[in-house]
Structure formats: structure tokens, C-alpha cells
Protein backbone atom coordinates (compact mmCIF):
# COMPACT_ATOMS: atom_id res chain seq x y z
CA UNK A 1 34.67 -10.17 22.55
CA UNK A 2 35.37 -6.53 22.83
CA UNK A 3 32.38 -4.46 20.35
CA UNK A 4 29.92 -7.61 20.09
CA UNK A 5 26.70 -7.01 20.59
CA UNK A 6 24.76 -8.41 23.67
CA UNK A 7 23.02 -11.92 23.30
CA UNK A 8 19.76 -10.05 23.96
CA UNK A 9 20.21 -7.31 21.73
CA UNK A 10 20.55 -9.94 19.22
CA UNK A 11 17.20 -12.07 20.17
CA UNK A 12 15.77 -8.59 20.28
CA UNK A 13 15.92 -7.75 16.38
CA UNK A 14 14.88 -12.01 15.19
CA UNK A 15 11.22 -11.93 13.98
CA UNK A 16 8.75 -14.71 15.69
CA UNK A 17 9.44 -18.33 14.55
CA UNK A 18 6.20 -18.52 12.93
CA UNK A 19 3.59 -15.25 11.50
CA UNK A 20 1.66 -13.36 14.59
CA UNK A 21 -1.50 -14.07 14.45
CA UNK A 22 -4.98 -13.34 16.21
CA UNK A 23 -7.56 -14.87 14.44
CA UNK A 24 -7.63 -18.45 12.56
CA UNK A 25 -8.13 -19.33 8.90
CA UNK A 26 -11.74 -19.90 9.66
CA UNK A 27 -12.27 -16.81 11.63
CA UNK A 28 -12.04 -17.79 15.03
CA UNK A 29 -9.80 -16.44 17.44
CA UNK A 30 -6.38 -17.89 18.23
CA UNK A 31 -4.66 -17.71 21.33
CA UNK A 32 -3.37 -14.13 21.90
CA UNK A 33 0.37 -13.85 20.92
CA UNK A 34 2.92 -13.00 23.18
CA UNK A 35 3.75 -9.39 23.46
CA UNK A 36 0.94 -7.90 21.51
CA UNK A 37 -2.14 -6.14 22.15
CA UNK A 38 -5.39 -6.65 20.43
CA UNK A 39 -6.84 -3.41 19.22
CA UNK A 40 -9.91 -1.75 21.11
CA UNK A 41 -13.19 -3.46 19.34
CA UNK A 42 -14.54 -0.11 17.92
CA UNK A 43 -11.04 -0.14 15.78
CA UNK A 44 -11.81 -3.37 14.56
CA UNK A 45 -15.21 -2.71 13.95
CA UNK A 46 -13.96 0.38 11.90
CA UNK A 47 -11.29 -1.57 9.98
CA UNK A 48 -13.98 -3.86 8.74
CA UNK A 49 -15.97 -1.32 7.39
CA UNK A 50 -12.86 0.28 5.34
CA UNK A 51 -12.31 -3.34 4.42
CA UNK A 52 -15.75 -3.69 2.60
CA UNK A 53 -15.66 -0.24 1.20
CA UNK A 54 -12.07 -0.72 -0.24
CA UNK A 55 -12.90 -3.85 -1.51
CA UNK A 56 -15.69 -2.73 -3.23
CA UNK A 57 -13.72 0.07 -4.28
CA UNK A 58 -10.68 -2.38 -6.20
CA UNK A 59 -13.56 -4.68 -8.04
CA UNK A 60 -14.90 -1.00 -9.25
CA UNK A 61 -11.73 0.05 -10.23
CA UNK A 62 -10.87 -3.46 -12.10
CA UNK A 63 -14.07 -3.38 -13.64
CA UNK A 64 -13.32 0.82 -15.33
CA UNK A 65 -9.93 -0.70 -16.59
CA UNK A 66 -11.77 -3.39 -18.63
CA UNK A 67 -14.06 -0.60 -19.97
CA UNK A 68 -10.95 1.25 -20.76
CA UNK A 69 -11.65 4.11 -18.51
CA UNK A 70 -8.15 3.50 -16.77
CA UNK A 71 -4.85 2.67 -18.71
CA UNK A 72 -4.34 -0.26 -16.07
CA UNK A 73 -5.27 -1.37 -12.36
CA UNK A 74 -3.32 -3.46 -9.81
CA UNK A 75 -5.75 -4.98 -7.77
CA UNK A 76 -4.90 -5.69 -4.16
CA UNK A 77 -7.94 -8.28 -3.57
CA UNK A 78 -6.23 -10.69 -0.74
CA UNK A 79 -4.43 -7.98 0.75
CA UNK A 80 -7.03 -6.19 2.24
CA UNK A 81 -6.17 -6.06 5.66
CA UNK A 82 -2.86 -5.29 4.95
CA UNK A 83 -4.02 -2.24 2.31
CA UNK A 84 -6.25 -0.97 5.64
CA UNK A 85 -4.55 -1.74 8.95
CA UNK A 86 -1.22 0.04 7.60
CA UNK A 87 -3.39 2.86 6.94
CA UNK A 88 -5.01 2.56 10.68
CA UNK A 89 -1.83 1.77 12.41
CA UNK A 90 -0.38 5.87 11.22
CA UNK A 91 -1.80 9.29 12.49
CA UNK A 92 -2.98 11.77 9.83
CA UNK A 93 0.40 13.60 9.74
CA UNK A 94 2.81 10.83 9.40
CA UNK A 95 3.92 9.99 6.28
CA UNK A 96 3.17 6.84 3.50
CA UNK A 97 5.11 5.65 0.68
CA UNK A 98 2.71 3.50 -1.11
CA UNK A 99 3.61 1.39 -4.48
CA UNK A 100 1.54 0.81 -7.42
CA UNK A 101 -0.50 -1.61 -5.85
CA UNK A 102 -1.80 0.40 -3.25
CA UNK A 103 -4.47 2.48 -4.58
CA UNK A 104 -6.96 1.14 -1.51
CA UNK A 105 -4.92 1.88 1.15
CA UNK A 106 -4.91 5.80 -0.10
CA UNK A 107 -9.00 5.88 -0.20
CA UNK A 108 -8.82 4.86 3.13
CA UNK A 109 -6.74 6.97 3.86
CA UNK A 110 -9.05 9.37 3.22
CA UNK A 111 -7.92 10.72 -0.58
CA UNK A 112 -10.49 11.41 -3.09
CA UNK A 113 -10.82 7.92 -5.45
CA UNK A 114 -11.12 10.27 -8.73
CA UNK A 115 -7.50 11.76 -7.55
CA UNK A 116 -6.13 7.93 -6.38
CA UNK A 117 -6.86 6.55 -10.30
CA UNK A 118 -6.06 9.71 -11.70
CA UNK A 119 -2.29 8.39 -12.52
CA UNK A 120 -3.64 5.10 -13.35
CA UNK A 121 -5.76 6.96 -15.89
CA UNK A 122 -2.81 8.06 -17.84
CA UNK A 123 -2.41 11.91 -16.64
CA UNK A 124 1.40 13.35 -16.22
CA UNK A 125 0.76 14.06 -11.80
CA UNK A 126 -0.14 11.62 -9.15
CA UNK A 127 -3.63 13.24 -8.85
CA UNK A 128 -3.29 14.36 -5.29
CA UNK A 129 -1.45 17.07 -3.37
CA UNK A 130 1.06 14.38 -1.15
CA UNK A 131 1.75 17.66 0.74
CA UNK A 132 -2.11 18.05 1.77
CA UNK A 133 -2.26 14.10 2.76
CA UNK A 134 0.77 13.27 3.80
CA UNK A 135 1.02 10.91 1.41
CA UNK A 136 3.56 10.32 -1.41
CA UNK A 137 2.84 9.72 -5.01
CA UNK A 138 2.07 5.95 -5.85
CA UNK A 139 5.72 4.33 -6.87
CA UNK A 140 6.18 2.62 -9.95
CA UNK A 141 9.67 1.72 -9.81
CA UNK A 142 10.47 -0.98 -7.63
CA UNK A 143 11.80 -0.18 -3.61
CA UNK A 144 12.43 3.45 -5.03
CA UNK A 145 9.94 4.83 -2.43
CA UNK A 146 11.90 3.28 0.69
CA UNK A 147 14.98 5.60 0.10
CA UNK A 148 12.39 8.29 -0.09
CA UNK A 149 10.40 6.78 2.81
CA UNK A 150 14.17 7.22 4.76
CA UNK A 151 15.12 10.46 3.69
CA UNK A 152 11.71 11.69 5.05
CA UNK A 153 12.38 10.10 8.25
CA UNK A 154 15.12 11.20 8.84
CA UNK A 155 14.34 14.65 8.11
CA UNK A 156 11.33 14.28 10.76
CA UNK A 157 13.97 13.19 13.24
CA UNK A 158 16.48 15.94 12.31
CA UNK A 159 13.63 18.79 12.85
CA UNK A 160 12.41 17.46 16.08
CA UNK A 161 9.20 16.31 15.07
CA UNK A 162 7.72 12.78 16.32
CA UNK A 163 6.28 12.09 13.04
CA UNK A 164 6.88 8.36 11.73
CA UNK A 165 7.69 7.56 7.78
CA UNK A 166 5.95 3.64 6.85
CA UNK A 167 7.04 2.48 3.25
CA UNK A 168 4.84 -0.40 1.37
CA UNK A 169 6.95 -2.82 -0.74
CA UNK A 170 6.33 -5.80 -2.32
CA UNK A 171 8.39 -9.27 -2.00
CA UNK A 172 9.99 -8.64 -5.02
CA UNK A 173 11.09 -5.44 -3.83
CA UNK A 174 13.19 -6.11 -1.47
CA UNK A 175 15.63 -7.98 -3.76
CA UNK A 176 16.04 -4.26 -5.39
CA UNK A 177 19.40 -2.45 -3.98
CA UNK A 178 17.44 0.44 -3.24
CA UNK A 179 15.77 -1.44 -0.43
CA UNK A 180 18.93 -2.23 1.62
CA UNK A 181 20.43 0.62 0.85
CA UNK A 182 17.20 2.38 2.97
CA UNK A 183 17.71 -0.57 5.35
CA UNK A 184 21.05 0.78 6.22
CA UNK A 185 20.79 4.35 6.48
CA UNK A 186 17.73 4.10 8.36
CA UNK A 187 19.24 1.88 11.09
CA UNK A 188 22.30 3.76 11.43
CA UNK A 189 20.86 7.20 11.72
CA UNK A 190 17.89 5.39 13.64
CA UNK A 191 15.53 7.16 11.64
CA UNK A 192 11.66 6.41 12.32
CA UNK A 193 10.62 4.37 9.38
CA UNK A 194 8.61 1.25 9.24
CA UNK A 195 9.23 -0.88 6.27
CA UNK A 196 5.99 -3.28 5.47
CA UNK A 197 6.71 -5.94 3.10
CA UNK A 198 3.24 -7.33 1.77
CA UNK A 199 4.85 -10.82 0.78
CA UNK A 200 2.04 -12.06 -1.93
CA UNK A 201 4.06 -14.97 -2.98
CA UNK A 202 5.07 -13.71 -6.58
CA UNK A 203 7.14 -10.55 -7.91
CA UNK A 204 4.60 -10.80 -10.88
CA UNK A 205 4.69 -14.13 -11.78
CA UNK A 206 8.27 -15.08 -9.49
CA UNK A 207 7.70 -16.90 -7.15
CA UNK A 208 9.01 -16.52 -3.64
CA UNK A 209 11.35 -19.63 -3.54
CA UNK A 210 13.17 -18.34 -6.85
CA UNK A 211 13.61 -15.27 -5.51
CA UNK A 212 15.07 -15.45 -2.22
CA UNK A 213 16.99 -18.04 0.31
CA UNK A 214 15.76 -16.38 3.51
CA UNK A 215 13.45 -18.66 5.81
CA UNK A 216 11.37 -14.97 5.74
CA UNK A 217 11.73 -11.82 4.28
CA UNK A 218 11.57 -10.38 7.86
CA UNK A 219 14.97 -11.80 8.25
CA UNK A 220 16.38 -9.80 5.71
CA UNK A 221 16.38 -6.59 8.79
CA UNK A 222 18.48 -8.10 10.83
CA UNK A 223 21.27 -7.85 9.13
CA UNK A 224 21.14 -4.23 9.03
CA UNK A 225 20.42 -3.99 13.16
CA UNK A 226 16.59 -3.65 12.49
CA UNK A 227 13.90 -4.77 14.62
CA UNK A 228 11.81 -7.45 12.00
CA UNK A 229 9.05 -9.17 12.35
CA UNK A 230 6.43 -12.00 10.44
CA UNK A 231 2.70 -11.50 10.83
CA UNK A 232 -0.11 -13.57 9.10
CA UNK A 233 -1.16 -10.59 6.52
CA UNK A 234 -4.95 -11.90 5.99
CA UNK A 235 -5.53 -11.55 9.28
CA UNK A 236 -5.99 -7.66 10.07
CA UNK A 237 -5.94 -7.80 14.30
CA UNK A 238 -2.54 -9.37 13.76
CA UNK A 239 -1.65 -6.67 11.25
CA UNK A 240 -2.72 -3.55 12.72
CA UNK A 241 -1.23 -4.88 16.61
CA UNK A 242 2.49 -5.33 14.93
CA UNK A 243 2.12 -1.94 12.63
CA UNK A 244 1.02 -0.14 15.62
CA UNK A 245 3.73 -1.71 17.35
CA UNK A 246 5.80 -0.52 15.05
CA UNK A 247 4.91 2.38 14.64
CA UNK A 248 4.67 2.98 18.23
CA UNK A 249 8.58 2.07 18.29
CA UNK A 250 9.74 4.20 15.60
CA UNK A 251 8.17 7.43 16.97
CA UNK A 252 9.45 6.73 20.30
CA UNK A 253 12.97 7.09 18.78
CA UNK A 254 14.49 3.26 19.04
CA UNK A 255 14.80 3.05 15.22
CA UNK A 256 13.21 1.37 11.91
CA UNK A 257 11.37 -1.87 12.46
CA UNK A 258 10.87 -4.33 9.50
CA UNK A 259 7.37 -5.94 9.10
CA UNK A 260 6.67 -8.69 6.69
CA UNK A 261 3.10 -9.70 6.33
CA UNK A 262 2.49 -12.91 4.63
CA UNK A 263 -0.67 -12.54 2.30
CA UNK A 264 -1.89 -13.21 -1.61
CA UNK A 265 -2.56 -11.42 -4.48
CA UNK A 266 -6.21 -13.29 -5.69
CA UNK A 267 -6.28 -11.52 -8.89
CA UNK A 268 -3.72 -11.24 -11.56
CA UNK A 269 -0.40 -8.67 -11.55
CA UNK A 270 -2.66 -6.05 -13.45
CA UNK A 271 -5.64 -6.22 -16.27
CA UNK A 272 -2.16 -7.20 -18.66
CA UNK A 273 -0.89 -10.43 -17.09
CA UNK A 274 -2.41 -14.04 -17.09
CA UNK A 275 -1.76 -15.72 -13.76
CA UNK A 276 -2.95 -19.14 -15.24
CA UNK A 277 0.56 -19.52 -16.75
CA UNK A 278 2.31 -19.51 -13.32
CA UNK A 279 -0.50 -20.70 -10.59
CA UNK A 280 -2.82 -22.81 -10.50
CA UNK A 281 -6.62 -22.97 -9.08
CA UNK A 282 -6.41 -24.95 -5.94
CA UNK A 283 -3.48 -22.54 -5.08
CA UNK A 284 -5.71 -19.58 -5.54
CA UNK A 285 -8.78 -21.31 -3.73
CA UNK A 286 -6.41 -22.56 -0.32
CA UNK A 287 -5.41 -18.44 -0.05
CA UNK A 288 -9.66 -18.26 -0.57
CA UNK A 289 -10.29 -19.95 2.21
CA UNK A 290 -7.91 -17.58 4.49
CA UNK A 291 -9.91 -14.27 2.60
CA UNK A 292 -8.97 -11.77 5.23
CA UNK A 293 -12.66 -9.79 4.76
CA UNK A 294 -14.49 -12.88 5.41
CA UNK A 295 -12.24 -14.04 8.15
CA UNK A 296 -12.77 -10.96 10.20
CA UNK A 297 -16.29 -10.94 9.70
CA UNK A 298 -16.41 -14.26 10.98
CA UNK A 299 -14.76 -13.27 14.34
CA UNK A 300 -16.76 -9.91 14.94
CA UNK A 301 -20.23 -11.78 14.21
CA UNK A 302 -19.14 -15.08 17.01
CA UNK A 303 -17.96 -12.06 19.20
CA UNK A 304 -21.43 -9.95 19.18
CA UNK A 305 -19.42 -6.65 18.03
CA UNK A 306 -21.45 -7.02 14.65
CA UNK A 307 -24.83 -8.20 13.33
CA UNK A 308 -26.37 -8.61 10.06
CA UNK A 309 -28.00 -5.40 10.13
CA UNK A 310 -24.83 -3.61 10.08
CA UNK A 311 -23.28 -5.80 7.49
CA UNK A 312 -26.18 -4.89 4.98
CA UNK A 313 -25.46 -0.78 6.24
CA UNK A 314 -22.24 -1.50 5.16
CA UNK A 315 -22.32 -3.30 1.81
CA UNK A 316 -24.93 -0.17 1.09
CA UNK A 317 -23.01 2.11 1.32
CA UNK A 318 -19.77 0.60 -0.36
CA UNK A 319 -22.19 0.17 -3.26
CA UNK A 320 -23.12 3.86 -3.14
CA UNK A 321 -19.64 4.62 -2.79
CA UNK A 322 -18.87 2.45 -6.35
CA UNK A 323 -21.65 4.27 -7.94
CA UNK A 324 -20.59 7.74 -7.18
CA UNK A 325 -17.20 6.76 -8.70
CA UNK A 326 -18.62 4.96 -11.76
CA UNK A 327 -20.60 8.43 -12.70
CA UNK A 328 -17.26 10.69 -12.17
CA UNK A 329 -14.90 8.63 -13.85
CA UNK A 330 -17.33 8.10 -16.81
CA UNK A 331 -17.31 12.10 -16.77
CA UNK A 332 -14.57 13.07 -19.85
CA UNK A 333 -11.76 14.14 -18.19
CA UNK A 334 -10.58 18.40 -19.24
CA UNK A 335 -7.54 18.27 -21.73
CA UNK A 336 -5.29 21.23 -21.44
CA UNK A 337 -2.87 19.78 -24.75
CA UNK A 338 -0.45 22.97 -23.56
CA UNK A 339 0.55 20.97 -20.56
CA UNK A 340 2.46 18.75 -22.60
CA UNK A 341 5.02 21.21 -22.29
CA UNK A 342 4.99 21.68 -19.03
CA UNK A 343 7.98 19.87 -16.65
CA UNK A 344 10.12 18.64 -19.04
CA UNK A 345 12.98 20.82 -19.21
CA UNK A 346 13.49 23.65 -16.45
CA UNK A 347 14.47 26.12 -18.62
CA UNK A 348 12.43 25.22 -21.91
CA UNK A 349 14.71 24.53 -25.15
CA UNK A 350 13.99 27.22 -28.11
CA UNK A 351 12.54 23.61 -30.17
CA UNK A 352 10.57 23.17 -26.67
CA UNK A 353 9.41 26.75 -27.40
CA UNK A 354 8.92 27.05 -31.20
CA UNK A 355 6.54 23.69 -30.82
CA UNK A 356 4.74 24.87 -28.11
CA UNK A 357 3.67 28.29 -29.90
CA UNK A 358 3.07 26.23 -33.17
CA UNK A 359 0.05 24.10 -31.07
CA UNK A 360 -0.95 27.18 -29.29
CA UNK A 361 -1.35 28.59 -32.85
CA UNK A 362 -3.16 25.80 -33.86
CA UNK A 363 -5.53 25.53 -30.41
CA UNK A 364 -6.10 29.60 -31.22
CA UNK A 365 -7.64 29.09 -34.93
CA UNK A 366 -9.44 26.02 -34.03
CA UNK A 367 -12.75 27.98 -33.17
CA UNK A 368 -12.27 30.21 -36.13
CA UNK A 369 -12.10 27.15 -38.41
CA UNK A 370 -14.47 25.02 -37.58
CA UNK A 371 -17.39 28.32 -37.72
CA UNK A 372 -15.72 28.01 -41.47
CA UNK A 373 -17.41 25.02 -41.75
């Protein structure tokens, strides 16, 4: 029929029938997927290390919640390699749209810690300059970052630059509008954007099969004319082959690409939800067994490209690394109360004013005061 796509065009954009994957459960390797590379063995070795250290990093930051250092913390434990091979899979100056949940994949990205839980401490900025890092502000609000993730994109493409947007999103993110409406203008502007869906099983406590129909959530691009595909998330050589993949398809100007990794959330939502009302324990200890740090240490030890002395190197210095942030974010952060002001309106109201002279006032006699005393 006249304006019907080609057959292959069509087989083109359908994700594999079943998650790429490199590596078994149990950390041995699997027979090497069609039409994927495996990354060079110093990567890997690399992505292991950031793996430890991040991992390290999320129990610290879990652990400052519960002493009430932080207002709340989203762990990604379980989604390691997804957290680290998105990170690995983009240059330095391409852009990433991170959610909530993402705080690791921003340290290894190479952002200061302090600055990454900054927002999760409560403060009124994101803690970083996104400008400096090429890297948004953590998104709260559900799929809002993919329209953002687009617009950037296609603004790269529009300027000539070769630079590639990749937005993080949850599964229960892309039942929000704002994700298809991103779908759609990417794919029809051909923008380079790389949507990665890190499919934990629940949108809180959700679960997948009562939120969606799809036989995948990589499905969900084809309707749009996207380029999708399912990878085994816990397993980090898959992840970081696709994403580069991806990636690698986006810059070269063919369009978005749609990744869905398959993966688990081990701990609960955040340090305010009970995941013993919605899952059980031998749930939670099958997704164990696939533990995507583990599992790649497996395969570099059976391959020779690690030993046990550079494990222990390793596990040093993610310790160091949790001890340097313990004594900085035990350090009372500075409290300029004049900010409160600051960004509300753009031209301040005369209340806005009058209340913000009355504390100033108040800051100004403080001294005077308390030498009354």
C-alpha cells in the first residue's frame, strides 16, 4: 500500500524476543548476543570498580537518612549496573536526565557526593551546577525530565553539535503522558535522545502486571517509530553494549532509541515505605541471587581480568570514600535564612519585601541581644 512502511523498517524498531544478555545469573558468560559488542576488558574492569564504590556509596547514604542527616534517600541497590553503565555508555559533554533514584549514577559521574545529597538534604537547589556537569537536576516528578531530556536534544541537533541527550525513567514512568509525549517529538524531529527505562518491577509498591499490558516496556517505542530494545539490567556487559549502542545511534543522527533494562529495586521505595506489605522474601532473595555486583565479579575473577588483591584495593577505598562523606555531611550545613526569599516571585511582592526586611531586622539585632544577656 502506497505510504506503508517497509517490512524491514518495521523488524528494525521490535526489541529482542527475550533481554540481551552477556553474562548468566551465576556469573558466567553466556553466549554472545547477536549484534552486540562486548566492551574492551579495561571498561569492564573500570565499571566494577564504580560498581563497588557506588554501592558503598547508597548503603552510606541510607544509613545518614536513618540518622536524620538527609530528609530521605532512594536507594538504587539492584540497579547498580544500570546506575553505572548509563553513566559509562555517555561522553563528558552529553547530557543526563536522572530521576530521584539516581543519586549513584551522578557520583559516578564524577559530581561531588556532598552536592548529589544536597537536595535530598532538604536545601531549595539541586546542589550542583548541571551547566558545569552536564547533568540536569535530579527529577522528582514523574517522566517530567524526558520532555526536558527532548528539548535538549533537539536543541543539540538544531546547533550542529553531535552531543547525545539519555533520560532515566522508571517503569512507572512511562505510564505518565509526559513520556509519550517526548516519545513523539523526539522521533519525529529525530532528535538524539536515548530513553532508559530501569524496569524494577514496582512504581512504588505497583506492580508491573497492574500497570501495563505490554509483553515489555521496550515495546511501548515502537509505536512512536523508535528503535527499542530489552536488556537483562543486572547484568552490566549487556547494559553498557546496548547503551553504547544507543548512544552510538543517536549521535550518528538515525533518531531516539528506547532501552528497557529489566532489574530490581532490593531495598524499599525510600527510608518512608515498607515493602513487606507488597513483596515478599523469596521474591527479594530470587532478584539476590542475580545481584549484578556479585555477578560481574564472578565473571572477571573465572576470566583472570581480576584477583583478590584488587578486590580488597577496591573495597578500601570505597570505604575511604564512605568515610570522607560521613565526616562532611555530619559537618552543620551554613544557613543563610535570607534565601528564603530568594526565587519565589521575579519581581518580589511589597508583603515579599516588608517580611524580608522584618527578618533582616531581626538577623541584624541578634548579636546585639544576645551580648544583652
Amino acid at each position: 500500500m502506497p505510504g506503508q512502511p517497509p517490512r524491514e523498517a518495521i523488524q528494525n524498531l521490535l526489541p529482542a524476543p527475550e533481554p540481551v544478555r552477556f553474562v548468566n545469573e551465576d556469573g558466567s558468560a553466556a553466549p554472545p548476543p547477536e549484534g552486540y559488542r562486548r566492551p574492551a576488558d579495561d571498561l569492564l574492569r573500570e565499571a566494577y570498580r564504580r560498581m563497588v564504590l557506588g554501592r558503598r556509596f547508597d548503603a552510606q547514604a541510607t544509613t545518614l537518612t536513618r540518622q536524620g542527616q538527609l530528609a530521605v534517600y532512594p536507594s538504587s541497590r539492584g540497579q547498580d549496573a544500570c546506575q553505572i553503565g548509563a553513566v559509562l555508555a555517555l561522553r563528558d559533554d552529553d547530557w543526563l536526565f536522572p530521576t530521584y533514584r539516581d543519586s549513584m549514577a551522578l557520583v559516578s559521574r564524577g559530581i561531588d557526593p556532598v552536592e548529589v545529597l544536597t537536595l535530598l538534604r532538604g536545601d531549595w537547589h539541586c546542589g550542583y551546577d548541571p551547566h558545569a556537569v552536564h547533568t540536569a537536576p535530579q527529577c522528582t516528578p514523574l517522566a517530567t525530565q524526558t520532555l526536558h531530556a527532548a528539548g535538549m536534544a533537539e536543541a543539540l541537533r538544531r546547533r550542529g553539535e553531535d552531543g547525545v541527550a539519555l533520560a532515566m525513567v522508571g517503569d512507572g514512568g512511562t505510564s505518565e503522558g509526559d513520556f509519550h509525549e517526548a516519545l513523539n517529538f523526539s522521533a519525529v524531529f529525530r532528535s538524539p535522545v536515548v530513553y532508559f527505562v530501569q524496569n524494577n518491577q514496582y512504581a512504588i509498591s505497583v506492580p508491573l502486571a497492574q500497570q501495563t499490558a505490554a509483553p515489555a516496556l521496550a515495546f511501548k517505542g515502537i509505536g512512536y517509530g523508535i528503535r527499542s530494545q530489552q536488556v537483562d539490567g543486572n547484568d552490566l556487559v549487556a547494559v553498557l553494549s546496548v547503551l553504547a549502542d544507543a548512544v552510538e545511534y543517536a549521535r550518528g543522527g538515525h533518531g531516539p532509541v528506547l532501552v528497557e533494562a529489566h532489574t530490581y529495586r532490593m531495598d524499599a521505595h525510600t527510608n518512608a515505605d515498607d515493602a513487606t506489605r507488597y513483596r515478599d522474601d523469596e521474591e527479594v532473595e530470587r532478584w539476590r541471587a542475580a545481584d549484578p555486583v556479585a555477578r560481574l565479579e564472578t565473571l572477571l575473577l573465572t576470566e583472570g581480568l581480576l584477583d583478590a588483591g584488587q578486590i580488597s584495593t577496591i573495597r578500601d577505598e570505597a570505604e575511604q570514600f564512605a568515610a570522607a562523606l560521613r565526616t562532611r555531611m555530619n559537618a552543620e550545613a551554613p544557613v543563610v535564612a535570607l534565601e528564603l526569599f530568594d526565587h519565589v516571585f521575579a519581581e518580589p511582592t511589597p508583603q515579599l519585601r516588608e517580611q524580608r526586611a522584618r527578618l533582616a531586622a531581626e538577623l541584624a539585632a541578634a548579636p546585639a541581644t544576645q551580648e544583652g544577656h
